[in-house]
Protein backbone atom coordinates (compact mmCIF):
# COMPACT_ATOMS: atom_id res chain seq x y z
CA UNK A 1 -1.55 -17.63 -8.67
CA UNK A 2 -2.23 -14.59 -10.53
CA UNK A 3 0.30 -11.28 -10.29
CA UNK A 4 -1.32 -9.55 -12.52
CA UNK A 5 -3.74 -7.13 -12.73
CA UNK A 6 -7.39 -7.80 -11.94
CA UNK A 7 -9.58 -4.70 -10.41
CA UNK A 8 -12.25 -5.61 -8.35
CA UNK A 9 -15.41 -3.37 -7.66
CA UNK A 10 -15.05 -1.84 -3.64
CA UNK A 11 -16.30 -4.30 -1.20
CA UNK A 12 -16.57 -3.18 1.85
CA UNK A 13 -15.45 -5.85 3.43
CA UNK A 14 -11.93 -4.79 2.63
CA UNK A 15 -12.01 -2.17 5.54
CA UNK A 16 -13.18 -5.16 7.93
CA UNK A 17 -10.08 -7.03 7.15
CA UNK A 18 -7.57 -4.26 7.84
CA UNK A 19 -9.15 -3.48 11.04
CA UNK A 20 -8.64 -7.19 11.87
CA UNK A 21 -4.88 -7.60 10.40
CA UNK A 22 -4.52 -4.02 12.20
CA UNK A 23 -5.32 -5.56 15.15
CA UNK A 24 -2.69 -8.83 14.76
CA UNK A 25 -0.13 -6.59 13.70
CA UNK A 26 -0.73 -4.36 16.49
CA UNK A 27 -0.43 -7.55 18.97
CA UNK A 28 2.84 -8.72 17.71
CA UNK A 29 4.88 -5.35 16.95
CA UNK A 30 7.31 -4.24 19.77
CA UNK A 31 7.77 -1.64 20.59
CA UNK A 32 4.59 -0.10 18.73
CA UNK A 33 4.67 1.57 15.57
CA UNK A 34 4.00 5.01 15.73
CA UNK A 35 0.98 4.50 12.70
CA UNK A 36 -0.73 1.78 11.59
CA UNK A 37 -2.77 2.67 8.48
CA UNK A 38 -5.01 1.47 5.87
CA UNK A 39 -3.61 2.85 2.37
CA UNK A 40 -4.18 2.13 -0.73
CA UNK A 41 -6.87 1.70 -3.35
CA UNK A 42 -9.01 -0.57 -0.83
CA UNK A 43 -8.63 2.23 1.63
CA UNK A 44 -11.07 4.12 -0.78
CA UNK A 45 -14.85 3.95 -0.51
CA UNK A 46 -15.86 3.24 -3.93
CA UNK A 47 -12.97 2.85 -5.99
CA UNK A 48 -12.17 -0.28 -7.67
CA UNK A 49 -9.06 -2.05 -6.68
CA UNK A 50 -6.80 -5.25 -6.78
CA UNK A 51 -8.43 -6.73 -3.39
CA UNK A 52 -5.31 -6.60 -1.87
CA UNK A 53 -5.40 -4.93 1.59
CA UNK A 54 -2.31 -2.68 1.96
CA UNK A 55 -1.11 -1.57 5.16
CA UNK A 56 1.29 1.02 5.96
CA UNK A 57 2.93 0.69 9.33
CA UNK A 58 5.15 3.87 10.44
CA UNK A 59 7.81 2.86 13.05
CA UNK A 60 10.98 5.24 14.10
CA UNK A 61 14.09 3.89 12.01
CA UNK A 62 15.23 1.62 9.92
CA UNK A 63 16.33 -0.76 12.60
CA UNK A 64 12.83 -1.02 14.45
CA UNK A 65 11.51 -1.82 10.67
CA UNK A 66 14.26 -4.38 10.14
CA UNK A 67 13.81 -5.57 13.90
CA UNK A 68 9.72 -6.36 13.28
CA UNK A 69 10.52 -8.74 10.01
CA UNK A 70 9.93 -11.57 11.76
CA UNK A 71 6.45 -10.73 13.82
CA UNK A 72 4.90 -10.18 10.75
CA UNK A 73 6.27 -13.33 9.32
CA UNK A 74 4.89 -15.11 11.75
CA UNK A 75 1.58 -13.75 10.98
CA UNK A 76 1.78 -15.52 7.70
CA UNK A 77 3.91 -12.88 5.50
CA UNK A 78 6.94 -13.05 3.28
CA UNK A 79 9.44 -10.13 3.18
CA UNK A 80 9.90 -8.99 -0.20
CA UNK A 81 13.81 -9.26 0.09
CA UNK A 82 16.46 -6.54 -1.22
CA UNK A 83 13.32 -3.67 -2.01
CA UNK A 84 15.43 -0.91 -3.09
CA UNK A 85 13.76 1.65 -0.30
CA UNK A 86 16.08 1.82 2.34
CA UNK A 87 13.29 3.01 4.60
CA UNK A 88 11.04 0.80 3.64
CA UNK A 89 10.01 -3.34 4.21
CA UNK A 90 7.44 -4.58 2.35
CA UNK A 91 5.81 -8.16 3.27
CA UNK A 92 3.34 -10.02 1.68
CA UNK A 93 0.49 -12.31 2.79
CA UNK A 94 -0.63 -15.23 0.41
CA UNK A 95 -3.72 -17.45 0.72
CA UNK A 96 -3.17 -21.18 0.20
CA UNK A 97 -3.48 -20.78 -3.47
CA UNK A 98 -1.22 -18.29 -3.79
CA UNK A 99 -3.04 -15.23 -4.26
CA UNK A 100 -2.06 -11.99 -2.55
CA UNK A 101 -4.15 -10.67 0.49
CA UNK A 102 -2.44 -7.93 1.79
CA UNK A 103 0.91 -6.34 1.66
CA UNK A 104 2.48 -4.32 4.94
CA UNK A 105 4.77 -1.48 3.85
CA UNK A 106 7.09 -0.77 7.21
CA UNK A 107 8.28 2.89 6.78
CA UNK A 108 11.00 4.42 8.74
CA UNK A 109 10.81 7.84 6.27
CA UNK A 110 7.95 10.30 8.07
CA UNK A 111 8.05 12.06 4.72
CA UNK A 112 7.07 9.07 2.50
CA UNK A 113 4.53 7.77 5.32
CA UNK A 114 2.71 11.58 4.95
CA UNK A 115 2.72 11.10 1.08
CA UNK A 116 0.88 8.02 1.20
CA UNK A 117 -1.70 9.44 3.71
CA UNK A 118 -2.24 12.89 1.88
CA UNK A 119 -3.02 11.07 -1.24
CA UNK A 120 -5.28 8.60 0.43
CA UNK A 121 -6.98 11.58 2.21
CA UNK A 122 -7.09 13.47 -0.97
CA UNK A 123 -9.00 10.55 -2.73
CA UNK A 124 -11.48 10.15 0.03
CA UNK A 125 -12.86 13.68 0.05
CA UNK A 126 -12.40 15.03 -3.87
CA UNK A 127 -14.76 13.47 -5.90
CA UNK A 128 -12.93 14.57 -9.43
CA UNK A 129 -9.68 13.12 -7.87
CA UNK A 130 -11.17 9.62 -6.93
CA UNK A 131 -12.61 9.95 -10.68
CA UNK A 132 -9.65 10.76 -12.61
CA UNK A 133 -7.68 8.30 -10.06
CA UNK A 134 -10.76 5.52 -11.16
CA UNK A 135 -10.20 6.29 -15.10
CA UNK A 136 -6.68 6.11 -14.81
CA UNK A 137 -6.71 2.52 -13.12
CA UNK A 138 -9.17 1.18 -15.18
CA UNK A 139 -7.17 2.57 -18.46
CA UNK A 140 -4.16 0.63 -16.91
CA UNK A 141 -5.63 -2.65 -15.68
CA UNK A 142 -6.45 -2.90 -19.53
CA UNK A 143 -3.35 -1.93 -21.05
CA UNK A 144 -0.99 -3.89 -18.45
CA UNK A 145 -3.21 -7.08 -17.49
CA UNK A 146 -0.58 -9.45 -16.84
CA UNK A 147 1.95 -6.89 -15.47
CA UNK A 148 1.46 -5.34 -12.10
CA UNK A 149 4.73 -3.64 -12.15
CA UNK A 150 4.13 -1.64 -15.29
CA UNK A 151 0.66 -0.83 -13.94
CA UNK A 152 2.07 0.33 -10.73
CA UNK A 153 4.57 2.32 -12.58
CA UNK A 154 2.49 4.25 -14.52
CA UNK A 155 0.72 5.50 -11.81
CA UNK A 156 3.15 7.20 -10.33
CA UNK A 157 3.46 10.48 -12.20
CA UNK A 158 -0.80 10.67 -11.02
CA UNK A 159 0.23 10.12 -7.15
CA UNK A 160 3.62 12.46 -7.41
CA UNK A 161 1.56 15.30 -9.04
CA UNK A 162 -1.32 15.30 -6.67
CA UNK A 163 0.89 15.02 -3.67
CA UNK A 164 3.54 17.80 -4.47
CA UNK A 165 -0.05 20.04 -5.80
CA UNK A 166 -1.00 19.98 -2.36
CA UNK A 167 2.19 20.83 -0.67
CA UNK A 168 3.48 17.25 0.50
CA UNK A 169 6.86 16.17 -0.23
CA UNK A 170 8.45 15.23 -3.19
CA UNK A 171 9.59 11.08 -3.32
CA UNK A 172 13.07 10.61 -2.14
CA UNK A 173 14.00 7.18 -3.94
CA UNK A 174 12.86 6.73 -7.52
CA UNK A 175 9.92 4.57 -8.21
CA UNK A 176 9.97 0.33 -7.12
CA UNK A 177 7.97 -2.74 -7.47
């Protein structure tokens, strides 16, 4: 099993396999989310990512994201227990050997589900964003191979700045893993 860091050139494959864990997801969530989203590097035509799919689903509160914990377990996740969001539950698929597949971030916050989807949107139609978004990553994956928190981390300040320089809102809860 590796946790680290390893980018992956874009394959486009990766939008195949949200559609199709959209599609479980959508099956098993009651009542239905109000969004379910591909975000994320892999959300990004031709930017290199960790080929894990995320997916952000956007349901009213806090108890409809507590209340679908176990539907997505059953699809083969793990909740990522005590994640210091309290509008957020984050889940994570595994193949056999361990390796992550996807991750499904449950959001209750409307403000934090726009911030992910304004930066997603930014990246897919400015090319000197997706660029300086690529360099950055790359720079990263090389300095923090073995530690996807610290990679994750240092991204932030990137995602915060581009957000709040197109009018979105700032992040209510400090950065997590």
């Amino acid at each position: 099993m590796n946790d680290g860091v390893i980018l992956a050139d874009y394959d486009p494959a990766w939008a195949r396999r949200f559609t199709i864990e959209q599609d479980r997801l959508r099956a098993v969530l009651e009542p239905e989310p109000l969004t379910i989203a591909h975000i994320g590097s892999t959300a990004i035509i031709g930017l290199a990512a960790k080929p894990v799919i995320d997916i952000l689903i956007h349901v009213a509160d806090r108890a409809q994201a507590l209340a679908s914990i176990p539907a997505v377990e059953a699809l083969g996740y793990a909740n990522v227990p005590n994640y210091v969001d309290p509008h957020r539950v984050v889940l994570i698929k595994r193949r056999a050997d361990g390796e992550r597949t996807h991750h499904v971030h449950v959001h209750s916050d409307a403000d934090e589900v726009r911030r992910h989807l304004m930066f997603r949107d930014r990246l897919r139609t400015d090319p000197v964003a997706l660029a300086d978004y690529a360099a950055l990553k790359r720079d990263l994956a090389q300095r923090f191979p073995a530690d996807r928190a610290a990679y994750s981390k240092h991204k932030t300040a990137f995602i915060d700045a581009m957000v709040l320089g197109m009018g979105g809102p700032a992040r209510k809860t400090p950065w997590n893993p």
